[in-house]
PDB file of N, CA and C in Angstrom:
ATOM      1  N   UNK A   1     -33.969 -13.294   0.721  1.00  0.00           N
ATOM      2  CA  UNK A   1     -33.602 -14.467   1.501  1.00  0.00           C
ATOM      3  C   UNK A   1     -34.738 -14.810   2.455  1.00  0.00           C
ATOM      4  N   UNK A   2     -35.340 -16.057   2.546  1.00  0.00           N
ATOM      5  CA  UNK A   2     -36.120 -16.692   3.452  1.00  0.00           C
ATOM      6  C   UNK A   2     -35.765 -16.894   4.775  1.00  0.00           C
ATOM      7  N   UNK A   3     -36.187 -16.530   5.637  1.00  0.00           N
ATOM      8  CA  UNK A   3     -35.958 -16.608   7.018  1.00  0.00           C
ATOM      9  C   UNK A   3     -36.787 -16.944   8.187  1.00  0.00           C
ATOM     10  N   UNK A   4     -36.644 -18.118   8.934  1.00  0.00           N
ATOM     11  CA  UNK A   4     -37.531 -18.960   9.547  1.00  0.00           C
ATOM     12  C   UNK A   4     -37.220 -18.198  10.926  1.00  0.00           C
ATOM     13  N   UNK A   5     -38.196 -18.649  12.075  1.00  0.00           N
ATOM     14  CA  UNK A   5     -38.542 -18.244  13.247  1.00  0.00           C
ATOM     15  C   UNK A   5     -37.305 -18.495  14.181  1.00  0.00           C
ATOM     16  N   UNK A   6     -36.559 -19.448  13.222  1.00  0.00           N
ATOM     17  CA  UNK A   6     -35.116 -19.988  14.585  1.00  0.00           C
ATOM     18  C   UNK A   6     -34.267 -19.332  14.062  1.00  0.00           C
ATOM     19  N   UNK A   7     -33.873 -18.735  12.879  1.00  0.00           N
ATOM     20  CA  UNK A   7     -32.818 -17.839  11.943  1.00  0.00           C
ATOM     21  C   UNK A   7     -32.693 -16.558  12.289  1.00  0.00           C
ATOM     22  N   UNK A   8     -31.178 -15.858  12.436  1.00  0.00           N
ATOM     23  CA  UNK A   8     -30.794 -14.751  13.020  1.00  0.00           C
ATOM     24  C   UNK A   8     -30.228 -14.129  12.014  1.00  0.00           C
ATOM     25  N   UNK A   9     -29.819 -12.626  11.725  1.00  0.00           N
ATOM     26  CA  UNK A   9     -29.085 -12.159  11.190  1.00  0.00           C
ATOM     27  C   UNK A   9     -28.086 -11.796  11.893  1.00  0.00           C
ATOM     28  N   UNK A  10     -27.209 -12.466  10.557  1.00  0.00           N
ATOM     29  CA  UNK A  10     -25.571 -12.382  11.482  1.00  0.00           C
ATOM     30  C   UNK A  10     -25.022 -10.445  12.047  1.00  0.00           C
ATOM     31  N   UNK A  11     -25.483  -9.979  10.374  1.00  0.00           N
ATOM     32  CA  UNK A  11     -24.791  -8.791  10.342  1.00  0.00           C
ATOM     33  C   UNK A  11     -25.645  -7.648  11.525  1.00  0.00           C
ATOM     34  N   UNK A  12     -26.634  -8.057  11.958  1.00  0.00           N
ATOM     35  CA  UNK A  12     -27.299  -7.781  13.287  1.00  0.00           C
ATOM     36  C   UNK A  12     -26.941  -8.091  14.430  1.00  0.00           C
ATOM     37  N   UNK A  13     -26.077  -9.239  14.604  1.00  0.00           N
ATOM     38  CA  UNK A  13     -25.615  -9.741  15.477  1.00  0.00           C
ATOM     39  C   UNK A  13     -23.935  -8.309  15.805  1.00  0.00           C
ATOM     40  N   UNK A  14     -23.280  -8.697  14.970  1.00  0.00           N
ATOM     41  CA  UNK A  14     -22.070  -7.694  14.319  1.00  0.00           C
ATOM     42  C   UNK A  14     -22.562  -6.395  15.103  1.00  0.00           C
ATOM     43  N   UNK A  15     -23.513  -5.927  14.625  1.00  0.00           N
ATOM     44  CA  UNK A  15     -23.601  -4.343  14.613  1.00  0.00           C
ATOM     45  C   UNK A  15     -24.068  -4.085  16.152  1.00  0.00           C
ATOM     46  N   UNK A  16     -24.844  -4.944  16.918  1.00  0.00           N
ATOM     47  CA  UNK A  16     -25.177  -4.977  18.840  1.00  0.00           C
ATOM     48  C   UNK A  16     -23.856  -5.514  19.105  1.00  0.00           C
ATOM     49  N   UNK A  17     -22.880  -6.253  18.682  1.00  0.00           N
ATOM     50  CA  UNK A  17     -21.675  -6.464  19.434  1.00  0.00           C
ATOM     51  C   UNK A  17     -20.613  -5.414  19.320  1.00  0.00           C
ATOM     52  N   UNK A  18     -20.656  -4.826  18.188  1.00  0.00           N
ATOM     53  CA  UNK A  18     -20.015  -3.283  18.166  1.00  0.00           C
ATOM     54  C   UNK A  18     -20.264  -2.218  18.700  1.00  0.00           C
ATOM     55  N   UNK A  19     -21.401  -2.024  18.965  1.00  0.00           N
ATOM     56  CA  UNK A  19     -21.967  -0.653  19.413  1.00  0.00           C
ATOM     57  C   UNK A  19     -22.023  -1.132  20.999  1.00  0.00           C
ATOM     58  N   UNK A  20     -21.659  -2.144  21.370  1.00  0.00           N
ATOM     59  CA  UNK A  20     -21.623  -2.911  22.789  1.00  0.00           C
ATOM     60  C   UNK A  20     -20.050  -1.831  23.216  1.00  0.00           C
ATOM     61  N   UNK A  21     -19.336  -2.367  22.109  1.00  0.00           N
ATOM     62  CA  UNK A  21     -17.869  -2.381  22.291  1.00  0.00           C
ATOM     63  C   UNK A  21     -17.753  -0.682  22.620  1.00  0.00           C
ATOM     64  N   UNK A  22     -18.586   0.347  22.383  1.00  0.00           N
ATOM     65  CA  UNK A  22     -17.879   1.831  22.123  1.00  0.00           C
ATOM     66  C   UNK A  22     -18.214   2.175  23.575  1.00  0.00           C
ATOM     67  N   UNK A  23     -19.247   1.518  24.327  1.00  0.00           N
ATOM     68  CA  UNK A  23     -19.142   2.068  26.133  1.00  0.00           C
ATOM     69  C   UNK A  23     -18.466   1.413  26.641  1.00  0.00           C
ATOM     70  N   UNK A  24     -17.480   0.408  25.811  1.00  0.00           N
ATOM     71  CA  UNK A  24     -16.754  -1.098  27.170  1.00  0.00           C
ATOM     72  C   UNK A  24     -18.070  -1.743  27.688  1.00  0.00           C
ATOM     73  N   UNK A  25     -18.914  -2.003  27.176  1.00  0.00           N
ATOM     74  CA  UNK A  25     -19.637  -2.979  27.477  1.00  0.00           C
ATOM     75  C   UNK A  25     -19.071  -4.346  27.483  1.00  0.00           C
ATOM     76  N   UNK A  26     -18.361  -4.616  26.365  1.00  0.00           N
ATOM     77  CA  UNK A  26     -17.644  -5.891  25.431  1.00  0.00           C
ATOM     78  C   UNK A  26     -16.383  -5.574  25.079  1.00  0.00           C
ATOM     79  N   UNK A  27     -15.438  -5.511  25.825  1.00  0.00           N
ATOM     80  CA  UNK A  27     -14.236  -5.874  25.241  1.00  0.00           C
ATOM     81  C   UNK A  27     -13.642  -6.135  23.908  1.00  0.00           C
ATOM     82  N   UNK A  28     -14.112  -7.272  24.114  1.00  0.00           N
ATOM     83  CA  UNK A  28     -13.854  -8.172  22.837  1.00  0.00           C
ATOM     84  C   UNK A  28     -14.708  -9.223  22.549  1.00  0.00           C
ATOM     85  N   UNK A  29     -14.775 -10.293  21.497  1.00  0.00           N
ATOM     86  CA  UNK A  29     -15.697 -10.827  20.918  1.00  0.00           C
ATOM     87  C   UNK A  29     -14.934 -12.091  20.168  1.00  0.00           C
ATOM     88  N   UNK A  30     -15.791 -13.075  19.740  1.00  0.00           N
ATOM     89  CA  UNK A  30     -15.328 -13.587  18.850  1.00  0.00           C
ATOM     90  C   UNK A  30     -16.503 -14.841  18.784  1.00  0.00           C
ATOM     91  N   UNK A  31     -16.425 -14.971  17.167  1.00  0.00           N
ATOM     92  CA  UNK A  31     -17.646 -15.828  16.318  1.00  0.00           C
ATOM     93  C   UNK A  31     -16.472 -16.839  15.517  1.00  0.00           C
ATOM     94  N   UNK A  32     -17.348 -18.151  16.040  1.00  0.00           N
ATOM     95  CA  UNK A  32     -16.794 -19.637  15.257  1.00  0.00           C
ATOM     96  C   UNK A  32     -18.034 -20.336  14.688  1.00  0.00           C
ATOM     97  N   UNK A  33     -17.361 -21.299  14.193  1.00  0.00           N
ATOM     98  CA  UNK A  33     -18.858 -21.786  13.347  1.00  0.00           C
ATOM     99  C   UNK A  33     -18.637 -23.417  14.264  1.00  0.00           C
ATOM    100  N   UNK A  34     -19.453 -23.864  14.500  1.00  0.00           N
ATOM    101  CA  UNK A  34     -19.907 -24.900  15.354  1.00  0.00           C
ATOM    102  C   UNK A  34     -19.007 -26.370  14.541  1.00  0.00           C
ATOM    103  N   UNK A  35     -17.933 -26.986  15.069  1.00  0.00           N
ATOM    104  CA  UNK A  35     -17.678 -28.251  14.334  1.00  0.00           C
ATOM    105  C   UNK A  35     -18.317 -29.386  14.885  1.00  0.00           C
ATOM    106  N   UNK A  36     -18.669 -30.178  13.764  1.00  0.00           N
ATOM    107  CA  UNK A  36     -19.448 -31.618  14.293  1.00  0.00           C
ATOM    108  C   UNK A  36     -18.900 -32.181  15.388  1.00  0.00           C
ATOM    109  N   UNK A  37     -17.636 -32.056  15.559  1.00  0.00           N
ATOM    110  CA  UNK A  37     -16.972 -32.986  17.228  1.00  0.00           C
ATOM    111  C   UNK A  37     -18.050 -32.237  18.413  1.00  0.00           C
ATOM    112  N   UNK A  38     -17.897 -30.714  18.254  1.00  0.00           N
ATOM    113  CA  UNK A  38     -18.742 -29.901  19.494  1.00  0.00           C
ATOM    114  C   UNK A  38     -19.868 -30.535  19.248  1.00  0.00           C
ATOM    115  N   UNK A  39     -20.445 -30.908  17.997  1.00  0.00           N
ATOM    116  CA  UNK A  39     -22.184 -31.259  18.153  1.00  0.00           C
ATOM    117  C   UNK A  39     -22.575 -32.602  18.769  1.00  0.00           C
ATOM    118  N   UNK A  40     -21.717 -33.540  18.279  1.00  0.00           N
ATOM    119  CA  UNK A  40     -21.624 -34.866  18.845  1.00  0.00           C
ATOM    120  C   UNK A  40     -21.664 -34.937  20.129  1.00  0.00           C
ATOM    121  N   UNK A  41     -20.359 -34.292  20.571  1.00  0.00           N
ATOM    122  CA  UNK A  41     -20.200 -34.195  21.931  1.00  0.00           C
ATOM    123  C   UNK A  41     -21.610 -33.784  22.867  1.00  0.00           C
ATOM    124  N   UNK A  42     -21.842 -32.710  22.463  1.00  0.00           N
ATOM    125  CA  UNK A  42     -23.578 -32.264  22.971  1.00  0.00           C
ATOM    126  C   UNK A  42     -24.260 -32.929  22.840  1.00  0.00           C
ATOM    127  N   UNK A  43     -24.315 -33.801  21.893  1.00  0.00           N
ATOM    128  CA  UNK A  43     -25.462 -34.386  21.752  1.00  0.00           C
ATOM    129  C   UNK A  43     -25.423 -36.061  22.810  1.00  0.00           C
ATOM    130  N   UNK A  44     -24.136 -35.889  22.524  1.00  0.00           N
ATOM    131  CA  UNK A  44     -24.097 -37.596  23.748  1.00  0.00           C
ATOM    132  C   UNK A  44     -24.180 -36.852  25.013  1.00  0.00           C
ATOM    133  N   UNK A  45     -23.582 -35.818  25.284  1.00  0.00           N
ATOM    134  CA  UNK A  45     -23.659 -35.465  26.893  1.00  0.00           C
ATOM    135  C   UNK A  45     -25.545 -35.505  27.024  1.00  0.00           C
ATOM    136  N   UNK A  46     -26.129 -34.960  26.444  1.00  0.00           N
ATOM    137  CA  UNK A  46     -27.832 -34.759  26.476  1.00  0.00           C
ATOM    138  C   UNK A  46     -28.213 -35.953  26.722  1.00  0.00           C
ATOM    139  N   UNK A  47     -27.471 -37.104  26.067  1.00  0.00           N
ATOM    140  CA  UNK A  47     -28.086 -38.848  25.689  1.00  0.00           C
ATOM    141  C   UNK A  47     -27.697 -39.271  27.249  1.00  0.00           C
ATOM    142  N   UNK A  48     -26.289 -38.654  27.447  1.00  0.00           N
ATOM    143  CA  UNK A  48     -26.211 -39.417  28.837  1.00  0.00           C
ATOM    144  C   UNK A  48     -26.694 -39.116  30.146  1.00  0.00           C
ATOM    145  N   UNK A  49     -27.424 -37.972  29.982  1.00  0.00           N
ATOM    146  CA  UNK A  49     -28.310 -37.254  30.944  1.00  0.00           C
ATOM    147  C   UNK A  49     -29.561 -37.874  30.789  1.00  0.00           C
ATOM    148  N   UNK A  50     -30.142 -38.219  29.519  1.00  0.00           N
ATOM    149  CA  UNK A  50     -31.698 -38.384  29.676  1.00  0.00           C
ATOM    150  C   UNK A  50     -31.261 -40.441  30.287  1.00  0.00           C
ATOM    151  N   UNK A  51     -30.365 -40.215  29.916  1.00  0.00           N
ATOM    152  CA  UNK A  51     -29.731 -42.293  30.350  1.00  0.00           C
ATOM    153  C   UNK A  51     -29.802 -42.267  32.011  1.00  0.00           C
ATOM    154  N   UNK A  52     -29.262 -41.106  32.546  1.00  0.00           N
ATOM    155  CA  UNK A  52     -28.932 -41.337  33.380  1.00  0.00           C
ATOM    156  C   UNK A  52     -30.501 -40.904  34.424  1.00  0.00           C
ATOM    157  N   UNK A  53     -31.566 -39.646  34.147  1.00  0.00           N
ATOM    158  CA  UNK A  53     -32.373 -39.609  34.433  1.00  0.00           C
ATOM    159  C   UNK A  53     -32.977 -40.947  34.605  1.00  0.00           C
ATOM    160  N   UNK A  54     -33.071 -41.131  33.686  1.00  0.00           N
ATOM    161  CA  UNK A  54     -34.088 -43.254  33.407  1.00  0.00           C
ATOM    162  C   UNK A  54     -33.778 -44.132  34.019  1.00  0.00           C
ATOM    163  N   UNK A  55     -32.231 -44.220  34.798  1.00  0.00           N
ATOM    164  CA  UNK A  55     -31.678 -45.214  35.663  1.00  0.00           C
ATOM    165  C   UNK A  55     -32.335 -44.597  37.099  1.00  0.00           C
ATOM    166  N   UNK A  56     -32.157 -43.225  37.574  1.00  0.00           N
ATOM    167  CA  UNK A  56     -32.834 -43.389  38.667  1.00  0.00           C
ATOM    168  C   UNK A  56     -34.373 -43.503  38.602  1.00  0.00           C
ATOM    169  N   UNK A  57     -35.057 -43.163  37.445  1.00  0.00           N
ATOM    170  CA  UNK A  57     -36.572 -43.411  37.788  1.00  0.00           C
ATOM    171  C   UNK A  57     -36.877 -45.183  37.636  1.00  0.00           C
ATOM    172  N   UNK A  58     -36.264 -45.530  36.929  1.00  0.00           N
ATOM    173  CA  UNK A  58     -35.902 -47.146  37.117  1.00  0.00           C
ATOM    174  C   UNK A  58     -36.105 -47.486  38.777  1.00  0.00           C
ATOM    175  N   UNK A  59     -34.811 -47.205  39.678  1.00  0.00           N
ATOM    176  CA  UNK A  59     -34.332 -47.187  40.974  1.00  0.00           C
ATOM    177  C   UNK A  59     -35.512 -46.635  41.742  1.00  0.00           C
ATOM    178  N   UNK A  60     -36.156 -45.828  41.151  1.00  0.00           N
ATOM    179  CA  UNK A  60     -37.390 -45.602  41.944  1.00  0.00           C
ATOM    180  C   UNK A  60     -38.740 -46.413  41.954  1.00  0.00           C
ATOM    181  N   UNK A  61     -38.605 -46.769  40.723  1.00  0.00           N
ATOM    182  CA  UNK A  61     -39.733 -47.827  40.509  1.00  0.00           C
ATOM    183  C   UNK A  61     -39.618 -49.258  41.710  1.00  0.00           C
ATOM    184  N   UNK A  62     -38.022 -49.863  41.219  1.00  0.00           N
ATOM    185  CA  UNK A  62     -38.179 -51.244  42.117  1.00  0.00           C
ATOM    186  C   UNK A  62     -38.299 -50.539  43.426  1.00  0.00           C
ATOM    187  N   UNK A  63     -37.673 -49.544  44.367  1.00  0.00           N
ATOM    188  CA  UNK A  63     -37.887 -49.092  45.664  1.00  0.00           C
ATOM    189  C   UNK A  63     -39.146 -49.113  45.747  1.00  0.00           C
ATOM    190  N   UNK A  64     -40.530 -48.881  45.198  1.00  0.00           N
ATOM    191  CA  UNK A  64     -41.888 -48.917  45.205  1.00  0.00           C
ATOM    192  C   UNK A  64     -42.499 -50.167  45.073  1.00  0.00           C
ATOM    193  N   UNK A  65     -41.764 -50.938  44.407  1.00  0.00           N
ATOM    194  CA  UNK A  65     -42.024 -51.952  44.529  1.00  0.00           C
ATOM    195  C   UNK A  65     -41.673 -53.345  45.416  1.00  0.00           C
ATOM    196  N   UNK A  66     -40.674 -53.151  46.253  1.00  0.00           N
ATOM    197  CA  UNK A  66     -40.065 -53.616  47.373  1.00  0.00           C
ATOM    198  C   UNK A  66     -40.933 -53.378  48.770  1.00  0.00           C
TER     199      UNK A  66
END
């Protein structure tokens, strides 16, 4: 299997969250797989941050220019 610089192994992931679990490090655990509503959602909250950054550097511009 090919594996790029951003790619994890899951069953690596598994085996540090278990061996977490035998000192009570971790309680408990739990793995979901990401649904498009969560991605959307992220992705407009990001849109409305860089929106909202741009309105005050906007607001800063005319103040400089006043």
């Amino acid at each position: 299997m090919n594996s790029s610089k951003s790619s994890f192994n899951l069953g690596r992931v598994f085996e540090i969250l278990n061996a977490r679990q035998e000192p009570k490090i971790i309680e408990s655990y739990s793995v979901t797989q990401t649904t498009l509503e969560q991605i959307f959602v992220q992705l407009a909250g990001e849109d409305e941050d860089l929106s909202s950054d741009q309105d005050q550097n906007n607001e800063q511009i005319v103040e400089k220019i006043d």
